[in-house]
Protein backbone atom coordinates (compact mmCIF):
# COMPACT_ATOMS: atom_id res chain seq x y z
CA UNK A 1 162.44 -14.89 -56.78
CA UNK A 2 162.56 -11.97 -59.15
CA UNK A 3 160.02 -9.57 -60.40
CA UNK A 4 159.73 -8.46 -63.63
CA UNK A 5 159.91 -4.64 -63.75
CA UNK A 6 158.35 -2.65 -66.51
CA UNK A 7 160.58 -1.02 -68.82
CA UNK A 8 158.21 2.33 -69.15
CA UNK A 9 157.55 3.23 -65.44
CA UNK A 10 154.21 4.99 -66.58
CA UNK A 11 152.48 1.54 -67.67
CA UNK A 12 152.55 0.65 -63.83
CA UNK A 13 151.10 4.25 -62.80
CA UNK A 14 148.43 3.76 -65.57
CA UNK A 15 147.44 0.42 -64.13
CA UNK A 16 147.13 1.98 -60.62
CA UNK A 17 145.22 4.59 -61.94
CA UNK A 18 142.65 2.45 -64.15
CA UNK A 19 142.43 0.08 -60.95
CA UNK A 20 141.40 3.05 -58.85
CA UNK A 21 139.43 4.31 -61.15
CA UNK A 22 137.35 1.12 -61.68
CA UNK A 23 137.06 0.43 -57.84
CA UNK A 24 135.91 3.96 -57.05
CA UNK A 25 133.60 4.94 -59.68
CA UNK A 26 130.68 6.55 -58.92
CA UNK A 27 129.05 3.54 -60.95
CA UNK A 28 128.91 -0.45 -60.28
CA UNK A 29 131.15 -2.09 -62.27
CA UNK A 30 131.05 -6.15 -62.66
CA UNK A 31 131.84 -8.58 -65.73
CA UNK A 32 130.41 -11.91 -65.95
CA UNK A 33 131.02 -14.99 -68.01
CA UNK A 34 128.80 -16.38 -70.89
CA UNK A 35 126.90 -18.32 -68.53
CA UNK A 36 126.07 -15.43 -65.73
CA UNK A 37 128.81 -16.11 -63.62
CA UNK A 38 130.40 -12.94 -61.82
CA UNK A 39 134.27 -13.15 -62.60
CA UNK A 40 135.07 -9.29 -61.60
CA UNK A 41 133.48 -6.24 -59.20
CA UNK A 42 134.19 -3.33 -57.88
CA UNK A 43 134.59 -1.40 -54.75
CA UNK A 44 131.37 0.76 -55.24
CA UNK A 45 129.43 -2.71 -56.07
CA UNK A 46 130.65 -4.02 -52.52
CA UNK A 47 129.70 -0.62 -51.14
CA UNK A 48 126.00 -0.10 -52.51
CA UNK A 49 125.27 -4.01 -51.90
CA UNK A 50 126.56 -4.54 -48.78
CA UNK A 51 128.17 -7.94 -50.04
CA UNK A 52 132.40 -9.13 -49.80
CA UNK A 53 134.12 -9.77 -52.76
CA UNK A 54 134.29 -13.24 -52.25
CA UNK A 55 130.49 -13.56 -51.70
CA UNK A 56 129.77 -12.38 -55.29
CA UNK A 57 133.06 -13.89 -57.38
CA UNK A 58 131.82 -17.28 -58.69
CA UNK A 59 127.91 -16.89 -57.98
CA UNK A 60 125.66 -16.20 -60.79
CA UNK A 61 124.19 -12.30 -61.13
CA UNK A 62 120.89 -13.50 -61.62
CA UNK A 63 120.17 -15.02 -57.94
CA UNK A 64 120.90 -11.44 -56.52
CA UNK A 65 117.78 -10.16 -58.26
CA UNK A 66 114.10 -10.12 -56.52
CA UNK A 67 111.90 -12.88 -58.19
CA UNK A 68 109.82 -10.40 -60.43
CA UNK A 69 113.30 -8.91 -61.84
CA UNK A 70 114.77 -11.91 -62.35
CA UNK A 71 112.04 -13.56 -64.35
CA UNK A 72 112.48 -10.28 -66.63
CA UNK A 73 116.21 -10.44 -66.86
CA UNK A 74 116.11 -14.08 -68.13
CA UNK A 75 113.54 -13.67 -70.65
CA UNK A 76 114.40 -10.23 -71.67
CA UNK A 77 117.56 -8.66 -70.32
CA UNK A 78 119.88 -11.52 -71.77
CA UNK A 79 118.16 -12.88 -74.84
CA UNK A 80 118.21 -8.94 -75.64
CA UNK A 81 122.07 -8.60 -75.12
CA UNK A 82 123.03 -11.96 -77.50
CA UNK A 83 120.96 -10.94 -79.95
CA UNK A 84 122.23 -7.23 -79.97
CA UNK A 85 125.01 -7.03 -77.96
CA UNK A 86 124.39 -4.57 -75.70
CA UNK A 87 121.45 -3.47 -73.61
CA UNK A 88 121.19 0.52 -72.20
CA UNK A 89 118.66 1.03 -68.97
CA UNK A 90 117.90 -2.12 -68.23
CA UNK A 91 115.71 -1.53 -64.80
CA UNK A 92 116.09 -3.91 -62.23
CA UNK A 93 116.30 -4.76 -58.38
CA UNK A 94 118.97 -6.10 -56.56
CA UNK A 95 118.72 -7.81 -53.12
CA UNK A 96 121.67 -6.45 -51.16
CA UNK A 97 123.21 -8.40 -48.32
CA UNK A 98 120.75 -7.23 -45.30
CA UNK A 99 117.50 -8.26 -47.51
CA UNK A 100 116.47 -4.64 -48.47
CA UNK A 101 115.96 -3.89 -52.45
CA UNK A 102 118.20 -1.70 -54.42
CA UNK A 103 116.60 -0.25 -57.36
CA UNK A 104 119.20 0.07 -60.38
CA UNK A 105 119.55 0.21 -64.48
CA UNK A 106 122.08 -1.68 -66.03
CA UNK A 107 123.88 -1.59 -69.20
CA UNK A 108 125.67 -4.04 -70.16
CA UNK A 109 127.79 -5.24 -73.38
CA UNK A 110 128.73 -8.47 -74.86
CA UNK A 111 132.70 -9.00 -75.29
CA UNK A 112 133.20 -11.57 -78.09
CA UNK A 113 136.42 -14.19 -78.19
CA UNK A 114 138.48 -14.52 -81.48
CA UNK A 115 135.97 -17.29 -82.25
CA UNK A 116 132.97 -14.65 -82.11
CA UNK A 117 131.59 -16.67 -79.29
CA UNK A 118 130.54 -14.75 -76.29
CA UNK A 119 133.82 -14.26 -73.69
CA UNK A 120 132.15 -12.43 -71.24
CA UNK A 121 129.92 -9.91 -70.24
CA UNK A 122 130.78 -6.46 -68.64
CA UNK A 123 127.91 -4.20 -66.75
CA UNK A 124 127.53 -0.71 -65.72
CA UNK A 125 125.02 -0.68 -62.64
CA UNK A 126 123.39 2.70 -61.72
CA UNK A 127 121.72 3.30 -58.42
CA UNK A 128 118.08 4.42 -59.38
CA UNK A 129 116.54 4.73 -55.91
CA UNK A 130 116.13 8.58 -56.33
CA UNK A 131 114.90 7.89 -59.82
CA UNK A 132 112.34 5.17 -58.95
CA UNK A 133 111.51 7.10 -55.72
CA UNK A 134 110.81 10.21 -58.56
CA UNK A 135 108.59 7.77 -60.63
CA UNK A 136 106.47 6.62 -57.74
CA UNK A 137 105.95 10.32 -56.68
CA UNK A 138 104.86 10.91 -60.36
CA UNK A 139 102.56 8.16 -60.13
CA UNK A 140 101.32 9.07 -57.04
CA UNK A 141 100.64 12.48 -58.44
CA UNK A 142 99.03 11.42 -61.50
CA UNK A 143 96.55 9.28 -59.54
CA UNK A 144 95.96 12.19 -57.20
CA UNK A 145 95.42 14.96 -60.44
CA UNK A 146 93.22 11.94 -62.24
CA UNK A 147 91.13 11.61 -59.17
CA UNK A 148 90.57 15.12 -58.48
CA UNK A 149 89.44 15.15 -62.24
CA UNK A 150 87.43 12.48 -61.98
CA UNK A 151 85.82 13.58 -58.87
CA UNK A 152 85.22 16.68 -60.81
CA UNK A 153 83.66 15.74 -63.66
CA UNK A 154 81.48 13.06 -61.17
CA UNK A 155 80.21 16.52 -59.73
CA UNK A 156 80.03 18.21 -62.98
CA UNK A 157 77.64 15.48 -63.97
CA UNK A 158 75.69 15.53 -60.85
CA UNK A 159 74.77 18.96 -61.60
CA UNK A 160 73.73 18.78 -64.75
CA UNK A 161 71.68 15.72 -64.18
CA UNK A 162 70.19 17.57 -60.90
CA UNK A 163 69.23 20.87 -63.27
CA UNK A 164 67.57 18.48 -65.80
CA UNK A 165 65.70 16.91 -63.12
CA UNK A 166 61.71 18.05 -63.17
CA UNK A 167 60.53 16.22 -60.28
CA UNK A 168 61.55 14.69 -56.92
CA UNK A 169 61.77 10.94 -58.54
CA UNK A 170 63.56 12.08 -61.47
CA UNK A 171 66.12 13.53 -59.10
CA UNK A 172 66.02 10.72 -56.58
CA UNK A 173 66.70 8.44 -59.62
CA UNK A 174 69.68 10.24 -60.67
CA UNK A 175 71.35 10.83 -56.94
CA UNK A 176 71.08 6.88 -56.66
CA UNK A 177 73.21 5.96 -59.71
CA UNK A 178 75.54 8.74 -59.13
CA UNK A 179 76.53 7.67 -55.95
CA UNK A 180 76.54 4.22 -56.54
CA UNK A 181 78.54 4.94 -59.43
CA UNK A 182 81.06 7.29 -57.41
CA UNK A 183 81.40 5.22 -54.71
CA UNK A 184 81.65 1.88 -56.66
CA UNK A 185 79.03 0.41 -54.50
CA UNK A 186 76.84 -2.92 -55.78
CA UNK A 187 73.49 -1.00 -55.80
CA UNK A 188 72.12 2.44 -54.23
CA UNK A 189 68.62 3.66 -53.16
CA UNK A 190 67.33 7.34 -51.57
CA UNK A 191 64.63 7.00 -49.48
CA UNK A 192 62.56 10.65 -48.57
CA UNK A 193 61.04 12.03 -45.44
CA UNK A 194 56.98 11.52 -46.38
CA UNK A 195 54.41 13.72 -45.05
CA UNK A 196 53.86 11.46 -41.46
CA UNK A 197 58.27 11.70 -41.08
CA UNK A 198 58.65 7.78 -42.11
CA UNK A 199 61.23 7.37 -44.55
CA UNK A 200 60.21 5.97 -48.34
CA UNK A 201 62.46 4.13 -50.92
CA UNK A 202 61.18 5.96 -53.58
CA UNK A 203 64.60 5.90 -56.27
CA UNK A 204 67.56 2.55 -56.21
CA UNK A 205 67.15 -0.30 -55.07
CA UNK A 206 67.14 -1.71 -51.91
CA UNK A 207 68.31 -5.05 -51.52
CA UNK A 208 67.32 -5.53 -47.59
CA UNK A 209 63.40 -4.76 -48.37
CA UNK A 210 61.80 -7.73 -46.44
CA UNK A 211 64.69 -8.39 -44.45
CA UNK A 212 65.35 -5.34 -41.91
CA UNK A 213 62.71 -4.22 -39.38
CA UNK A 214 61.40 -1.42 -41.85
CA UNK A 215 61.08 -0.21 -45.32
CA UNK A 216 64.50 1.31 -45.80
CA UNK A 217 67.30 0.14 -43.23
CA UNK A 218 66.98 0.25 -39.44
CA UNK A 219 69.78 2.94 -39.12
CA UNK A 220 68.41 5.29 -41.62
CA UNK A 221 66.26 7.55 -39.37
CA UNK A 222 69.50 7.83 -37.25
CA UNK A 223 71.14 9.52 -39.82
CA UNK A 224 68.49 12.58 -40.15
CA UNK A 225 69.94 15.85 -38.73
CA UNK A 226 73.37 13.91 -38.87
CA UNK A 227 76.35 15.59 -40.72
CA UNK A 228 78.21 12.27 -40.94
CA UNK A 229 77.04 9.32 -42.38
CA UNK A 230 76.32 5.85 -41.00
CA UNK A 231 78.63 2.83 -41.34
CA UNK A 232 77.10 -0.74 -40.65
CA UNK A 233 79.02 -4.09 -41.54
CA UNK A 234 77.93 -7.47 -41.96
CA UNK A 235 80.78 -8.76 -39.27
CA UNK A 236 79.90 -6.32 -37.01
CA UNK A 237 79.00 -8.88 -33.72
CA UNK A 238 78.18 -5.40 -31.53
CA UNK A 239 76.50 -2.92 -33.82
CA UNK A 240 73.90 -1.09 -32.86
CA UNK A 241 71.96 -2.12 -35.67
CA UNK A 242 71.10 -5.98 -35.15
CA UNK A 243 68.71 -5.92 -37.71
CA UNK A 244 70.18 -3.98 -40.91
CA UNK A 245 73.24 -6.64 -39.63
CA UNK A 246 71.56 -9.45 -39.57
CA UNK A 247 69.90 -8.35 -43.65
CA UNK A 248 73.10 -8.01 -44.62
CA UNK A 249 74.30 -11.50 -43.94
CA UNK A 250 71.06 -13.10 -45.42
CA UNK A 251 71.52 -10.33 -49.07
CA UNK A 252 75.22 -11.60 -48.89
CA UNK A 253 76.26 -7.77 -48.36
CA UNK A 254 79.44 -6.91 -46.61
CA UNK A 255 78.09 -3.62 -45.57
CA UNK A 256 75.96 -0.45 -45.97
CA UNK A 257 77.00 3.20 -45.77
CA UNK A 258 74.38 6.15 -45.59
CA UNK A 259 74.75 9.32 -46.65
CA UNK A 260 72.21 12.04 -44.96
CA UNK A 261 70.60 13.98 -47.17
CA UNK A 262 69.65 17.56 -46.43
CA UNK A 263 69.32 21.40 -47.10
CA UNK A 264 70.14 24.15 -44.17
CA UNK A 265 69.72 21.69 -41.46
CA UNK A 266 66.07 20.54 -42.91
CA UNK A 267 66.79 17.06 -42.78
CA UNK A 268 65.16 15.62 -46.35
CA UNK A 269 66.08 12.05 -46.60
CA UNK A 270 69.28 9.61 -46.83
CA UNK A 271 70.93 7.99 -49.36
CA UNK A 272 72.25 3.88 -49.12
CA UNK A 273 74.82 2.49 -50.70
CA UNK A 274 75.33 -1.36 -50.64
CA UNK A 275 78.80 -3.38 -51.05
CA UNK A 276 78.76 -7.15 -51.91
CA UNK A 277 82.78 -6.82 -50.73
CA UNK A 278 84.56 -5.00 -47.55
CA UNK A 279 85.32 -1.55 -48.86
CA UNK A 280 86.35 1.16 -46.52
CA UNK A 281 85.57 4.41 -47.94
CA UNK A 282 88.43 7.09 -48.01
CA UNK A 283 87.98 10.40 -47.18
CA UNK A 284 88.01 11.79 -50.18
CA UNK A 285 84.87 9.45 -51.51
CA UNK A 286 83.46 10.58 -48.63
CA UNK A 287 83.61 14.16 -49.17
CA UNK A 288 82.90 13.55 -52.72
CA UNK A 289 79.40 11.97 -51.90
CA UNK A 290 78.72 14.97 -49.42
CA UNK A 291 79.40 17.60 -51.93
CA UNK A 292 76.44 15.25 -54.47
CA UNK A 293 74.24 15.37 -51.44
CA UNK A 294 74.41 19.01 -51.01
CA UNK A 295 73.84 19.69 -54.43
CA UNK A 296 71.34 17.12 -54.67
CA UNK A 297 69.32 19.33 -51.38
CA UNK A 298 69.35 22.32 -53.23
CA UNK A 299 67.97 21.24 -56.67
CA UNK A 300 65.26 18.94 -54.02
CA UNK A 301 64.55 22.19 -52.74
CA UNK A 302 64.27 24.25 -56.14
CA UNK A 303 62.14 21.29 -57.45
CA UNK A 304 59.97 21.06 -54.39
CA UNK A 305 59.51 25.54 -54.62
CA UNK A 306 58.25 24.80 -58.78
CA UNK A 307 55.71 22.35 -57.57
CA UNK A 308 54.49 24.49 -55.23
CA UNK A 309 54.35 27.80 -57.21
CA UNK A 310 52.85 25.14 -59.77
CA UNK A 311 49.93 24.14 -57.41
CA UNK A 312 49.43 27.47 -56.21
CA UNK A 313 48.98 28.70 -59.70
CA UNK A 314 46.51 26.21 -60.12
CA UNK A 315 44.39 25.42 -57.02
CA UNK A 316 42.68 27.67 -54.56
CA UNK A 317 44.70 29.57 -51.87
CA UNK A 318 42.03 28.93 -48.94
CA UNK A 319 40.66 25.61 -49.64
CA UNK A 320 43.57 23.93 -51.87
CA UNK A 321 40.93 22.90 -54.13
CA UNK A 322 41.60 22.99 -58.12
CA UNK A 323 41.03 26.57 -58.93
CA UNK A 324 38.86 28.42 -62.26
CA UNK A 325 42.11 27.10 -64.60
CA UNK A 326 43.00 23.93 -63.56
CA UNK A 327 38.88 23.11 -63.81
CA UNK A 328 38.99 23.89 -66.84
CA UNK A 329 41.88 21.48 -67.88
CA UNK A 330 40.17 18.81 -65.87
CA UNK A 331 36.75 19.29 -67.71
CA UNK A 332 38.55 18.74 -70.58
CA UNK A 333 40.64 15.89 -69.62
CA UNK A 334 37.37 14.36 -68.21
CA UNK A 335 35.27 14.93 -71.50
CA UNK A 336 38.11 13.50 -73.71
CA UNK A 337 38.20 10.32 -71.43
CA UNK A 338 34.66 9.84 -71.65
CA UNK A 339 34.26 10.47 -75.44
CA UNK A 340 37.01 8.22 -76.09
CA UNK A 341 35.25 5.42 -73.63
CA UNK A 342 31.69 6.67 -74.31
CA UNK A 343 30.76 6.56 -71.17
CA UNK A 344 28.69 9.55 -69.41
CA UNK A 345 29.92 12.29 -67.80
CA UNK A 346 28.48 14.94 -65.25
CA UNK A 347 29.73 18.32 -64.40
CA UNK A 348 27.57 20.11 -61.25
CA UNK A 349 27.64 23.66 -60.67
CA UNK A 350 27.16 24.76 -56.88
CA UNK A 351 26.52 28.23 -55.20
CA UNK A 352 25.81 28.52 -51.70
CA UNK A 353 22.27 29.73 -50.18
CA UNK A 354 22.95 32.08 -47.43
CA UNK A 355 26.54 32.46 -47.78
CA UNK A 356 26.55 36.55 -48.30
CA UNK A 357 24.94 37.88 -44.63
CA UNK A 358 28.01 35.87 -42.98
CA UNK A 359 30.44 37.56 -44.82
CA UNK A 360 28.95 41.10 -44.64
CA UNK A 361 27.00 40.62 -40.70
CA UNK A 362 30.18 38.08 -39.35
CA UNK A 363 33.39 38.87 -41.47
CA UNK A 364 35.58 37.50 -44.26
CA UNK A 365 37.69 35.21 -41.40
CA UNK A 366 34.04 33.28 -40.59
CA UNK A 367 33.39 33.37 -44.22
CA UNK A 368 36.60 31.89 -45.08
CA UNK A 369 36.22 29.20 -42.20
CA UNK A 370 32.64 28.11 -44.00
CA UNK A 371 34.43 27.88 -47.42
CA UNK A 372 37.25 25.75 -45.90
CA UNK A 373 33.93 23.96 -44.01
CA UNK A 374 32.50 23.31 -47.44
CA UNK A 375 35.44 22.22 -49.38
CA UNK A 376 35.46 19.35 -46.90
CA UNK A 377 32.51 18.08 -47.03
CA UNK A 378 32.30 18.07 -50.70
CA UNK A 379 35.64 16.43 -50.93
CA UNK A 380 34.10 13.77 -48.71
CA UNK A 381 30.79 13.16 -50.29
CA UNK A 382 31.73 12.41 -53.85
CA UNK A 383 33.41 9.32 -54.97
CA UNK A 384 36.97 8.18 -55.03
CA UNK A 385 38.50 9.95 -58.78
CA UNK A 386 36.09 12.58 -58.84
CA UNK A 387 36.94 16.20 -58.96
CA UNK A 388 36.01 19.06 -56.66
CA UNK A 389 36.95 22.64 -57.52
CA UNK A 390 36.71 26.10 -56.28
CA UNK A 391 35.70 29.04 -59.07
CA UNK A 392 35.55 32.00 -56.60
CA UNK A 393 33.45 33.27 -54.03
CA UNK A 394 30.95 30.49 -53.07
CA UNK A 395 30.89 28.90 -56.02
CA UNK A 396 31.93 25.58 -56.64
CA UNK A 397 32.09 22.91 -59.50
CA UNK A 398 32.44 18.86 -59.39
CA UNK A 399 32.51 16.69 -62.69
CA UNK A 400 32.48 12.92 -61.75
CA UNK A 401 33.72 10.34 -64.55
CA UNK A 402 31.37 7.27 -65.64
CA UNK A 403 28.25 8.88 -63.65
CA UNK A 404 24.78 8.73 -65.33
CA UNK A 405 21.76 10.87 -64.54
CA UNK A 406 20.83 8.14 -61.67
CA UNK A 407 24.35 8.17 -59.99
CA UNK A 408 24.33 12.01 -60.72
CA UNK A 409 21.23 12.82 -58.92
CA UNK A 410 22.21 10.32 -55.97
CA UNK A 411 25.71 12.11 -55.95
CA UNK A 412 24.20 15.69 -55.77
CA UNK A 413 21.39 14.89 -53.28
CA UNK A 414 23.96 13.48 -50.68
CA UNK A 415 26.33 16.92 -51.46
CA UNK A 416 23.01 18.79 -50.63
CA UNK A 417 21.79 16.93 -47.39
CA UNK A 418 25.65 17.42 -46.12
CA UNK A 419 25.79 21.12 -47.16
CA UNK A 420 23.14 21.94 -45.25
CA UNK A 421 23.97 20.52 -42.17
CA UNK A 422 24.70 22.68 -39.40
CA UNK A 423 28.28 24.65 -39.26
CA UNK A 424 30.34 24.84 -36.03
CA UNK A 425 30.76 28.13 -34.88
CA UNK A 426 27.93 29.65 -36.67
CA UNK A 427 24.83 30.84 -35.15
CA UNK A 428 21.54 28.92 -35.86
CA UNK A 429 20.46 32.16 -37.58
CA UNK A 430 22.46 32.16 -40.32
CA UNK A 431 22.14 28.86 -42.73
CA UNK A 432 23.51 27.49 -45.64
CA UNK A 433 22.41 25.14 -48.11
CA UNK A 434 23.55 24.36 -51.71
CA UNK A 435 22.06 25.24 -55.25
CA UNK A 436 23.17 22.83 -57.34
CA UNK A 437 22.95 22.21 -61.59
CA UNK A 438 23.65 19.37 -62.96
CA UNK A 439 24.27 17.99 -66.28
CA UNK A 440 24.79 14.90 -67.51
CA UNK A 441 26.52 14.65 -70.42
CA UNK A 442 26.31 11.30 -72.98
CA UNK A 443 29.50 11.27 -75.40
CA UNK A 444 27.67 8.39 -77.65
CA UNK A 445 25.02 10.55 -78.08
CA UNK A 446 27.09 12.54 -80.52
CA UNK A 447 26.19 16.29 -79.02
CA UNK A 448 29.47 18.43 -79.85
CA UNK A 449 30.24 19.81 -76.51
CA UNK A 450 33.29 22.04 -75.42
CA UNK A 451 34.37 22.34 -71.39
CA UNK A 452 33.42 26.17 -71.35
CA UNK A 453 29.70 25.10 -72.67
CA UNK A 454 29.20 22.14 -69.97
CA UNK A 455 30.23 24.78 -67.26
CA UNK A 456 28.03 27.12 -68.65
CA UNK A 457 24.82 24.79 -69.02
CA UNK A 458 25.51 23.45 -65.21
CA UNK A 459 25.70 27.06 -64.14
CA UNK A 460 22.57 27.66 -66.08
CA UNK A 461 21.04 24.95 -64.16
CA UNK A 462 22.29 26.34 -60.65
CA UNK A 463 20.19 29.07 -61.50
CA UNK A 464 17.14 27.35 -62.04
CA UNK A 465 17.23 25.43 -58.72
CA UNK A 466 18.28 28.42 -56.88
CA UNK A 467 14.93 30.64 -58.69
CA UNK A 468 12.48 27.50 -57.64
CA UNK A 469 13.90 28.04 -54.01
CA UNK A 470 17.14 27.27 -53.57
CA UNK A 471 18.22 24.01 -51.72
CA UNK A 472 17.44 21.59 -54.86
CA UNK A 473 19.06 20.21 -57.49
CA UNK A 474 18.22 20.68 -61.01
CA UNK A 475 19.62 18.31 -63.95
CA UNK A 476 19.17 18.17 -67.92
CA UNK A 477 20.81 15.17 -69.46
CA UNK A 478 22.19 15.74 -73.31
């Protein structure tokens, strides 16, 4: 047998060298036929794929793709490429020999027969792992940067809603939707510390009131004083919270997280949040919430600093009655109630009998213990919704709503028998009793009547018991 030998040697050193060129490109080379079939590849193919030439050669390119590829490349990739002729960047992913993925772009051109039919296809293949591996890391990033801004502008939010807030409630309302919001959570309630230590829903909703052993949720007094918060699930067999467990299975809740709420170590409250679905809380929701909470202590404790200056500016600093102001505002209150309901109205004027020799023979401190003394009893011998007020000294005002001259006089006859009752602590010779004016005040009546005047006429009256002996009551009705 002969071979034909090339009459220009340098055709057979071209061949070689497009032949090594195409097997050892630093890209995947393979051509196809019109119907997907892999006629041709190349050595860097094999390499990167981990198949043998005779693996690939006669097997169609699409079954080497991962099902969510492949679905693209048949309704994209090739109707693309007959319709143009060429795709650029195509990305795909290839299933190599051992299983793994291979991450690649692919551009590919149509090469058309003398007919202009489609002879085959020929396709560049570039290895994108470091690109895709770049695109996740973007992603990744871009979550990261949107969910620092987001928890940002969560805590941005908080703090203007917490400056805006006047009161406890208004606060409490607005810490309860932002953390329900912020941590996603079905609903959200904050529950305070009340004056006997109980916890109190007072803001959110709680969806296991009826069903847990109290008010709020068993665990929340376990998380006062606590730094961390509380995390009770519905599948949780060995909890040490049978009861908040057993509320969450009846409410159809998967679980309950709470937050404590506090301010330098003063435990204040907590704060629930409630998921209809298992949701495990990463740390970064977690710190997120803790950062609300601690802004949400310090506005609690700049709201709860304004209420007090507030009630110090208007009630008395040794009895905590209403003081000279705030009875004035009350008067006035009172009278416009009454004159819109015509009903009557009484304002009494009192000023202790006696009071003067214990402050000057006993001292201010057993003087101020008798005014405390007195504030008491008045306090418990009108009725429910009336006021009692302190003007200075030993003086002392109550205006009771709906009260005519009968209920008036009944009213300041039981104030006078309980004034002047003995005092603990005070000798026998030193008594006190009550001069008390009274008037009694009839809005249908039509008499034009301004707070300052009613005060004045009681006070008028005060004096007229206190000149006929003192120890009596004295009342004109207008």
């Amino acid at each position: 047998m002969t071979h034909d030998v090339p009459d220009d040697p340098r055709a057979l050193t071209n061949e070689e060298t497009y032949e090594e060129l195409y097997q050892e490109a630093p890209v995947a080379y393979f051509s196809t036929t019109a119907h997907d079939v892999i006629t041709r590849v190349n050595g860097t193919l094999l390499a990167w794929t981990g198949y043998r030439e005779d693996e690939l050669i006669g097997r169609r390119f699409h079954e080497l793709l991962d099902p969510g590829t492949q679905l693209f490349y048949e309704t994209r990739h090739v109707p693309v490429l007959r319709l143009e002729g060429e795709v650029r960047e195509v990305a795909l992913r290839i299933r190599r020999a051992d299983g793994t993925m291979l991450p690649v772009l692919l551009n590919s051109v149509l090469v058309p027969g003398p007919d202009g039919h489609t002879r085959s296809i020929r396709t560049a293949m570039f290895d994108a792992t470091d690109r895709s591996q770049y695109e996740r890391d973007l992603l990744a990033e871009r979550r990261v940067a949107e969910s620092a801004a987001l928890r940002v502008q969560v805590l941005q939010n908080a703090s203007s809603a917490f400056a805006a807030s006047a009161t406890e409630l208004d606060l409490a309302e607005s810490l309860s939707e932002i953390v329900r919001t912020a941590v996603t959570a079905g609903q959200a309630c904050v529950a305070m510390l009340d004056r006997s230590g109980e916890l109190e829903v007072i803001a959110g909703v709680n969806p296991l009131e009826g069903l847990t052993a109290d008010s709020v949720v068993q665990a929340g007094p376990d998380t006062i004083g606590l730094d961390a918060p509380i995390f009770v699930t519905a599948s949780d067999v060995d909890s040490p919270y049978p009861h908040v467990v057993a509320g969450l299975v009846t409410a159809r809740l998967a679980s309950v997280t709470l937050f404590p709420l506090a301010r330098d170590g003063v435990p204040m409250g907590v704060v629930a949040a409630f998921f209809g679905r298992e949701r495990e809380l990463d740390q970064d929701a977690l710190d997120l919430v803790a950062s609300i909470c601690r802004q949400a202590g310090q506005s609690l404790v700049r709201i709860r600093l304004q209420e007090q200056l507030a009630h110090l500016a208007l009630h008395d600093h040794l009895t905590g009655l209403p003081n000279r102001a705030r009875l004035r505002e009350e008067v006035g209150r009172t009278l416009a109630l009454a004159t819109r309901a015509s009903q009557p109205l009484t304002v009494m004027f009192l000023d202790l009998d006696g009071f003067k020799p214990i402050n000057d023979k006993l001292g201010h401190t057993q003087g101020d213990d008798v005014l405390r003394e007195v504030a008491r009893r008045l306090l418990a011998g009108v009725r429910q919704g009336d006021i009692v007020g302190r003007l200075g000294g030993d003086e002392f005002v109550v205006v009771c709503h709906e009260a005519d001259r009968a209920e008036a006089e009944r009213i300041a006859e039981r104030l006078r028998v309980e004034l002047a009752k003995p005092y603990a602590d005070l000798p026998p010779t030193f008594a006190i009793s009550a001069s008390i004016g009274v008037v009694v005040m009839h809005p249908s009546l039509g008499v034009p009547t301004a707070p300052d005047a009613l005060l004045a006429l009681a006070d008028d009256e005060m004096y007229r018991a206190k000149n006929s002996g003192r120890n009596r009551v004295s009342v004109i009705e207008l």
